[in-house]
Protein backbone atom coordinates (compact mmCIF):
# COMPACT_ATOMS: atom_id res chain seq x y z
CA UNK A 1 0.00 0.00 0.00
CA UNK A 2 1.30 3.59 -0.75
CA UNK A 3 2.16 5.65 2.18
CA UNK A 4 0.01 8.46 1.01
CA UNK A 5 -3.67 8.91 0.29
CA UNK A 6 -3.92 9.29 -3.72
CA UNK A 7 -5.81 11.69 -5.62
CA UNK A 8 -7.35 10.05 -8.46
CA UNK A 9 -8.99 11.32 -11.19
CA UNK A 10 -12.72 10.96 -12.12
CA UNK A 11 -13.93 12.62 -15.20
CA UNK A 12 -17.52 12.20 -15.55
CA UNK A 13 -18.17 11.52 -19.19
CA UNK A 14 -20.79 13.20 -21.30
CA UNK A 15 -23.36 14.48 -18.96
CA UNK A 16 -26.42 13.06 -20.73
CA UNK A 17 -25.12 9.44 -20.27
CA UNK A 18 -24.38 7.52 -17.13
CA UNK A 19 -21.00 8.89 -16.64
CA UNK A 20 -22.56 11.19 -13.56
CA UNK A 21 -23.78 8.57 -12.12
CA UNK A 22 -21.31 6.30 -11.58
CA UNK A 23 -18.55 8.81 -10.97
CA UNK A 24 -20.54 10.06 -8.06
CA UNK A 25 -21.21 6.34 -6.72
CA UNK A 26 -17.61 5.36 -6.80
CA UNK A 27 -16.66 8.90 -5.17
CA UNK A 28 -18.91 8.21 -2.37
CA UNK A 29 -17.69 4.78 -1.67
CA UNK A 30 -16.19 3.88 1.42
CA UNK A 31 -14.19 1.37 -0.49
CA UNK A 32 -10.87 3.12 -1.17
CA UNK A 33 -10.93 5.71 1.87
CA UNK A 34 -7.75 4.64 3.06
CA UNK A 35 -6.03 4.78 -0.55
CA UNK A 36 -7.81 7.37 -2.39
CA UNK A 37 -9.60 10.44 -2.68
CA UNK A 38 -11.56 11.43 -5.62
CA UNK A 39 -11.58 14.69 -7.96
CA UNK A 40 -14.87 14.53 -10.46
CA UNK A 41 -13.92 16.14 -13.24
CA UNK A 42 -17.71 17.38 -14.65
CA UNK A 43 -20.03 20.29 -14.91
CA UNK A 44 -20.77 21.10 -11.07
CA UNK A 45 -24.64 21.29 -11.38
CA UNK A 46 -24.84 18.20 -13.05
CA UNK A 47 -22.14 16.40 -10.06
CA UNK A 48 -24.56 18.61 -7.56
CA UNK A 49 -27.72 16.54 -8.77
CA UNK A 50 -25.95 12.56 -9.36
CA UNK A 51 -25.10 13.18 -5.85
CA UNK A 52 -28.14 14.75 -4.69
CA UNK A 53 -30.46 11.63 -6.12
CA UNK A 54 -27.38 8.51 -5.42
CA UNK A 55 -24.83 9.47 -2.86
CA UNK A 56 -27.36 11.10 -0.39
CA UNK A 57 -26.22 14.33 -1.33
CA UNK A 58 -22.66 13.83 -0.17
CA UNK A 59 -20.89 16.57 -2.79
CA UNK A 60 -17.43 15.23 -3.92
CA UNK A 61 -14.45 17.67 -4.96
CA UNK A 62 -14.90 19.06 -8.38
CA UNK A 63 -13.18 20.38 -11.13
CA UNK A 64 -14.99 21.76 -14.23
CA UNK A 65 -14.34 23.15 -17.44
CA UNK A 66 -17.34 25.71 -18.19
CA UNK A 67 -21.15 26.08 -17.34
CA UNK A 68 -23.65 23.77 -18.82
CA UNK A 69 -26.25 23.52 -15.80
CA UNK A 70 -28.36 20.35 -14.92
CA UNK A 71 -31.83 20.68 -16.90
CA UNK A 72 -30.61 22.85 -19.85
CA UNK A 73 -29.80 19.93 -22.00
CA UNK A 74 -31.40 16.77 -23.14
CA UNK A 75 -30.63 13.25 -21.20
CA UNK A 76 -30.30 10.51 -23.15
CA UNK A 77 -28.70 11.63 -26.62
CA UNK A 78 -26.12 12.79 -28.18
CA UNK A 79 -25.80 16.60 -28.09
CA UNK A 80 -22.77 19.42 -29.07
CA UNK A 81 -22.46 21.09 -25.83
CA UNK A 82 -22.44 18.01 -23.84
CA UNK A 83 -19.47 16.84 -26.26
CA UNK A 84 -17.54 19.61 -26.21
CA UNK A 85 -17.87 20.28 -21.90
CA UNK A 86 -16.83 16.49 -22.02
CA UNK A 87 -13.90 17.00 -24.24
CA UNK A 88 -12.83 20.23 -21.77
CA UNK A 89 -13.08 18.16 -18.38
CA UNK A 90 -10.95 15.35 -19.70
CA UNK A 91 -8.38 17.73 -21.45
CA UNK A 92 -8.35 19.33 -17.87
CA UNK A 93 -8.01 15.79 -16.32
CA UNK A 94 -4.82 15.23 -18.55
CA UNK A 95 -3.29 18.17 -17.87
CA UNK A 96 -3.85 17.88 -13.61
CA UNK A 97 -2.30 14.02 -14.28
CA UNK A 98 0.85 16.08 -16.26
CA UNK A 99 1.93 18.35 -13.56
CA UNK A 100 1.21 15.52 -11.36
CA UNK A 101 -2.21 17.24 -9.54
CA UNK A 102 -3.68 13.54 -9.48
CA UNK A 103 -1.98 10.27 -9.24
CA UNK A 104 -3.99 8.77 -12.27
CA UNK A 105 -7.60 9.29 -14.49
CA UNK A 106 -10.27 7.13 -14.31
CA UNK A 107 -12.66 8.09 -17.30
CA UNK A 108 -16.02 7.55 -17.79
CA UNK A 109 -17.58 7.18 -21.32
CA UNK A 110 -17.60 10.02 -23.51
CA UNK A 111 -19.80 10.19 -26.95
CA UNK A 112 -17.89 10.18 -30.07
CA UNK A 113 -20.65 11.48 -32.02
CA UNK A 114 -21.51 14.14 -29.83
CA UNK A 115 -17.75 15.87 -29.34
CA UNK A 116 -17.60 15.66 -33.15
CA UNK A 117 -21.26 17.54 -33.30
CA UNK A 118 -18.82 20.23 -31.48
CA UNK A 119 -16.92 20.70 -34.16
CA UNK A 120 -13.91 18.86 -33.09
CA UNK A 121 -12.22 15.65 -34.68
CA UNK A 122 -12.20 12.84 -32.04
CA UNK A 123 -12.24 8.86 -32.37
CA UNK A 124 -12.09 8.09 -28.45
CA UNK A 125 -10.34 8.92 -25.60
CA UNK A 126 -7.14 6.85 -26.16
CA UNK A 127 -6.13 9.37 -28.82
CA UNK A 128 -6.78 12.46 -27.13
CA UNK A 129 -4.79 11.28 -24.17
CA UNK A 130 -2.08 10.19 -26.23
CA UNK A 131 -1.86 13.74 -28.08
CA UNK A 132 -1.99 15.49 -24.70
CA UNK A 133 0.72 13.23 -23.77
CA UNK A 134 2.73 14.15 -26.54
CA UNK A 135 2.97 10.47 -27.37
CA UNK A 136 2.81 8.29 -30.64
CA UNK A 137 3.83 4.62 -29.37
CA UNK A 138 0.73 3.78 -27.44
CA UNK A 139 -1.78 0.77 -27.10
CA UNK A 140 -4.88 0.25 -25.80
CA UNK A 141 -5.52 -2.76 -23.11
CA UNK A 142 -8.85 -4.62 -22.07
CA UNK A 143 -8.33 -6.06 -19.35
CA UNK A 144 -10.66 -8.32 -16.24
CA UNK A 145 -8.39 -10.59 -14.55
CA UNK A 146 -5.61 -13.16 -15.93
CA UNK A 147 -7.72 -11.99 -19.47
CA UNK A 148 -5.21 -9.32 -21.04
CA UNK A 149 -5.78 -8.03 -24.69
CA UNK A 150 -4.26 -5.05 -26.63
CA UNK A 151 -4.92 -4.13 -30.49
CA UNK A 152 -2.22 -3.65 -32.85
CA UNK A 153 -5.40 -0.72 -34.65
CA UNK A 154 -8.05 0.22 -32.29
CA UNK A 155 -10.43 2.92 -33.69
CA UNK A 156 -10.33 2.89 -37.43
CA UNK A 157 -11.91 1.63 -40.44
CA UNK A 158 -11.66 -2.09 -41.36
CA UNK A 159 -10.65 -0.83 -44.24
CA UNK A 160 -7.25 0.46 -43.15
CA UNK A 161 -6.47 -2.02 -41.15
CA UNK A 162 -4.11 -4.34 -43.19
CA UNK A 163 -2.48 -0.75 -43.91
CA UNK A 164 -1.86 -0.17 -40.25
CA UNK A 165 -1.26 -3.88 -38.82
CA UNK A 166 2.53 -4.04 -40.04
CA UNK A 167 5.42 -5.80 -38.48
CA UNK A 168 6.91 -2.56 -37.08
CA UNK A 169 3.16 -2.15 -35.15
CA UNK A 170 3.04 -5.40 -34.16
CA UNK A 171 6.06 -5.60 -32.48
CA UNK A 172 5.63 -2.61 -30.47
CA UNK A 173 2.68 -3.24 -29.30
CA UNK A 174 3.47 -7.26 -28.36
CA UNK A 175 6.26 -5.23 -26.52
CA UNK A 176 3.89 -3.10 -24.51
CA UNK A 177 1.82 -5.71 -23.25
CA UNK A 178 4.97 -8.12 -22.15
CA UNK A 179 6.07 -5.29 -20.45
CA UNK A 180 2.71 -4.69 -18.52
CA UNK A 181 2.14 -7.94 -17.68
CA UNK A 182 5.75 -8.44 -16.17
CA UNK A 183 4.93 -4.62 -13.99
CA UNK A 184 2.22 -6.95 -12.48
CA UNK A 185 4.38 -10.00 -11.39
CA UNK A 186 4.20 -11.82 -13.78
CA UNK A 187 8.14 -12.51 -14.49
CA UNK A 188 8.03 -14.66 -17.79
CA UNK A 189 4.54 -13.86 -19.66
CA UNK A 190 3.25 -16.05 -22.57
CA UNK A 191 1.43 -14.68 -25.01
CA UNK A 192 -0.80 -15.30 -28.12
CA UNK A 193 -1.28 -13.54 -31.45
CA UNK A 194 -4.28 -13.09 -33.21
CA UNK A 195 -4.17 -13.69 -37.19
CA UNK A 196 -5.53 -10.77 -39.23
CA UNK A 197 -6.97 -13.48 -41.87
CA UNK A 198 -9.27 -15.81 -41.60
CA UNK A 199 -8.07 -19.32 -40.91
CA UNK A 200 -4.50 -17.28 -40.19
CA UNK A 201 -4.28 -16.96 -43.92
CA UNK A 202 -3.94 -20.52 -44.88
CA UNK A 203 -0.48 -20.23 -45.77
CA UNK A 204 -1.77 -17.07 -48.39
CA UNK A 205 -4.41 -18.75 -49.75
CA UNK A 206 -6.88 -16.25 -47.82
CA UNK A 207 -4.27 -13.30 -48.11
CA UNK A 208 -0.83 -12.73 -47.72
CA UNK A 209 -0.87 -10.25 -45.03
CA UNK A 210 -0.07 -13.04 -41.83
CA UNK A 211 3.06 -14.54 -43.99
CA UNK A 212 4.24 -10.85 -44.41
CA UNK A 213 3.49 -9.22 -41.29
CA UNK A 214 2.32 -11.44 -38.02
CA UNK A 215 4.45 -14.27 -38.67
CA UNK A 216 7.78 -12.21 -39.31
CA UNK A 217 6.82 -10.03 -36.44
CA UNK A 218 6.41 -13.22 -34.30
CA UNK A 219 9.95 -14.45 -35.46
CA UNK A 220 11.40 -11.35 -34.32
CA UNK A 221 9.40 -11.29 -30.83
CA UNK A 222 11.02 -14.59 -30.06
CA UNK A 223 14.25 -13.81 -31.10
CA UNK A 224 14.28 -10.93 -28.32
CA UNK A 225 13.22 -13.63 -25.81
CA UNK A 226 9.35 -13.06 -25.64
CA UNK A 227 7.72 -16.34 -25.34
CA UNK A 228 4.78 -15.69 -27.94
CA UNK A 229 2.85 -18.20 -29.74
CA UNK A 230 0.11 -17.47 -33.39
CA UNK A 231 -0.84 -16.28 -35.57
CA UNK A 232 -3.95 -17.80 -34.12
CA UNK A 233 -7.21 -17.78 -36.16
CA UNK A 234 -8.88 -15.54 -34.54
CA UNK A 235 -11.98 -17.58 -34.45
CA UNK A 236 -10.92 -20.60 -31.96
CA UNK A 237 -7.87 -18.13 -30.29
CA UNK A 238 -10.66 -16.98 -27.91
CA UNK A 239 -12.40 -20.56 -26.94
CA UNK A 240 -11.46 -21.20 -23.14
CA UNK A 241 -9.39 -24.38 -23.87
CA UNK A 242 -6.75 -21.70 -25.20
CA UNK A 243 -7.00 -18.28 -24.41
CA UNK A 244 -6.45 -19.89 -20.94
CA UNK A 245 -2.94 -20.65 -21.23
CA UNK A 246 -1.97 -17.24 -22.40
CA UNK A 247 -1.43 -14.18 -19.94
CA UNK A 248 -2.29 -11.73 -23.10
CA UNK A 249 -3.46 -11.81 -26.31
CA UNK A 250 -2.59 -9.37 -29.28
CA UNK A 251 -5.82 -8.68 -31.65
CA UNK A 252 -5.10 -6.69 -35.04
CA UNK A 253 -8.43 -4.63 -34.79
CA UNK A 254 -10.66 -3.65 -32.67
CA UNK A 255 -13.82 -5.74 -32.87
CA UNK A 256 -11.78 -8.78 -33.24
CA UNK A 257 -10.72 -8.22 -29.42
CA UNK A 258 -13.48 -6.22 -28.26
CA UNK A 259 -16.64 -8.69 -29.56
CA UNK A 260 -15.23 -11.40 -27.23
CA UNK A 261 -13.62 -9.10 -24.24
CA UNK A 262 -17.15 -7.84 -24.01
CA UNK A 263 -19.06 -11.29 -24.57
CA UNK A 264 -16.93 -12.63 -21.13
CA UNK A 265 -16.16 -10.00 -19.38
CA UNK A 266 -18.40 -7.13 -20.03
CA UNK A 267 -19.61 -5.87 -16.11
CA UNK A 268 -15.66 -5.83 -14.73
CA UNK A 269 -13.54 -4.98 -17.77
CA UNK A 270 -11.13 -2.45 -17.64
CA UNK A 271 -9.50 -0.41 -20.34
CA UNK A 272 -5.99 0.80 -19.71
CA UNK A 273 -3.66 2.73 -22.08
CA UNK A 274 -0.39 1.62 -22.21
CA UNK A 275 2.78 3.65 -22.98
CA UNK A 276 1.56 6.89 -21.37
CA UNK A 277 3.66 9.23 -18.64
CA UNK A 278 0.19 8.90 -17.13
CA UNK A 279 -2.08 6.10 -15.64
CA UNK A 280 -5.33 6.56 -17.23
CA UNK A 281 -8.04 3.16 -17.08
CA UNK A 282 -11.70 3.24 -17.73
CA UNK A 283 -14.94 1.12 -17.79
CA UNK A 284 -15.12 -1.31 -20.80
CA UNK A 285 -18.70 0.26 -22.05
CA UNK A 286 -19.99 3.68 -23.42
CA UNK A 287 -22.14 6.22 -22.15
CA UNK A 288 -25.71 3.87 -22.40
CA UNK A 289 -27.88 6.55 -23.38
CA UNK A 290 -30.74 4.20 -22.91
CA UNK A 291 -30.62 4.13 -18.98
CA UNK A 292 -28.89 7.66 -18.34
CA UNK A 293 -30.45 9.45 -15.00
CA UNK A 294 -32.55 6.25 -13.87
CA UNK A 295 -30.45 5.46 -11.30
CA UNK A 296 -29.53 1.56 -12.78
CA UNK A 297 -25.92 1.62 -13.95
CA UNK A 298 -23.70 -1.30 -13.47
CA UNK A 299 -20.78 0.23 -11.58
CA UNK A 300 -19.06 -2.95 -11.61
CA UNK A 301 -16.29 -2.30 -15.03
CA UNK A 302 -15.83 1.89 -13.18
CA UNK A 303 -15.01 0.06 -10.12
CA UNK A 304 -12.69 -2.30 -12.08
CA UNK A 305 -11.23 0.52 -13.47
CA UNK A 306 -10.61 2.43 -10.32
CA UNK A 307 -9.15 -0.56 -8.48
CA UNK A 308 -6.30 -1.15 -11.45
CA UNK A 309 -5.73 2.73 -11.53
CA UNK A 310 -5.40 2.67 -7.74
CA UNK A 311 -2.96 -0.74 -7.52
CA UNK A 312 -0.82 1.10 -10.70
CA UNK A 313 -0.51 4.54 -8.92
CA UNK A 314 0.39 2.65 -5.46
CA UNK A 315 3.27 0.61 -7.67
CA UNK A 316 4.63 4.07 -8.99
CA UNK A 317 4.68 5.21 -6.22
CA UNK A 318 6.78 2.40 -4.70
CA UNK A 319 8.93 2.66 -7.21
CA UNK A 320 7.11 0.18 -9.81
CA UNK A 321 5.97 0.01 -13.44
CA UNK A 322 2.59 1.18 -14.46
């Protein structure tokens, strides 16, 4: 255990989704006293009224970007201010993790559509945060458990994606995740690759990209002493009888890893960004317009997600890895 209390990081998402909700939960938890304390980053109205209605009114420390009070906007959809006072609080967040305000971010889910409505170019948070960073080697991690995945392209078209999933990538990333896996005690990890063809290519007959770029990049990865095994096809990599044996797995794209993250581990996943000066995690699910302000959120992933950021920031501080 660190021999301070942390300050972590909440940022509270778009405010017509469930972000407010959960961030206010977790604040008000006695869970983490003794380790943490908690900084939502949100609009303070909208904090004011998730913890009037779910954390009997007990108002958490708050940081905001600008002025978009509770009532003045619609719940439940995607909407330009709401993007854009999202986009502000986590830029905010970044900056605060930076100059080392807050030990680590814990994000809740912002709406891609909506920050765009705003006028401003954005694919997801793992970007921004990157950019803020200053940093162009990065990887995104799901994670719940002894199940570990990152993705060699994350949020981009299919159709780029054999552009983008070259050896160079590969490697890196494969990298990244040995590396994270070994910061949590694991000494010696062994890993799996995910084909980017079908039936791993079939020796080209389905494509040539796995004999030019997994397979050479898996060559190399073992050469440097990283015990890695593939290209799997990605159909039967995920089946219990093998992803089981594996402390991580390396998908190519993103719904090749995220379908069956989400299929077994959807209520505690965690995603984690790897590569950063800064520990940032988050739930593994997006803002759920559908059940925004009714009070029935699965807190389960944010908790997750705020456990890992906690254990990570407690490691730093000890002198560990993220």
């Amino acid at each position: 255990m660190s021999e301070r209390v942390l300050t972590i990081a909440l940022t509270a998402g778009d405010p017509a989704g469930i972000g407010p909700e959960i961030a206010v939960k977790v604040a008000a938890s006695p869970r983490w006293r003794n380790r943490a304390k908690f900084v939502i980053y949100g609009e303070i109205t909208v904090i004011r009224e998730a913890a009037r209605r779910w954390s009997n009114g007990e108002m958490p420390e708050v940081r905001s970007s600008g002025d978009l009070p509770f009532g003045s906007f619609p719940i439940g959809c995607a909407e330009a201010r709401c993007g854009k006072i999202a986009y502000d609080n986590l830029t905010m967040a970044v900056e605060d993790a930076l100059s080392e305000k807050v030990d680590a971010i814990v994000t809740a889910p912002m709406n891609k559509y909506a920050v765009n409505l705003a006028g401003i170019p954005f694919t997801g948070h793992t970007e921004r945060i990157a950019e803020l960073c200053g940093i162009k080697d990065y990887v995104m991690m799901q994670s719940a458990g002894n199940l570990r995945m990152v993705f060699v392209t994350c949020h981009v078209p299919l159709a780029e994606v054999t552009h983008l999933a070259v050896k160079p990538k590969i490697v890196q990333v494969a990298r990244l995740l040995n590396h994270a896996i070994q910061a949590e005690g694991i000494e010696s990890p062994k890993l799996a690759m995910a084909a980017i063809n079908p039936h791993a290519g079939e020796n080209g007959c389905m494509g040539m990209e796995d004999e030019l770029q997994t397979k050479p990049a898996i060559a190399e990865l073992r050469n440097s002493g990283i015990d890695i095994d593939g290209p799997f096809p990605p159909d039967t990599l995920f089946i219990e009888d093998i992803r089981r044996n594996y402390d991580g797995i390396v998908a190519m794209y993103h719904d090749q890893g995220h379908i069956p993250f989400k299929m077994l581990a959807f209520h505690n996943g965690v995603n984690s960004t790897l590569g950063l000066p800064i520990i940032r995690c988050s739930p593994d699910h997006g803002t759920a317009f559908d059940i925004a302000w009714k009070g029935v959120a699965n807190i389960g992933s944010f908790q997750a997600a705020v456990e890992l950021a906690i254990c990570r920031a407690e490691r730093k501080n000890a002198g560990g890895n993220r």
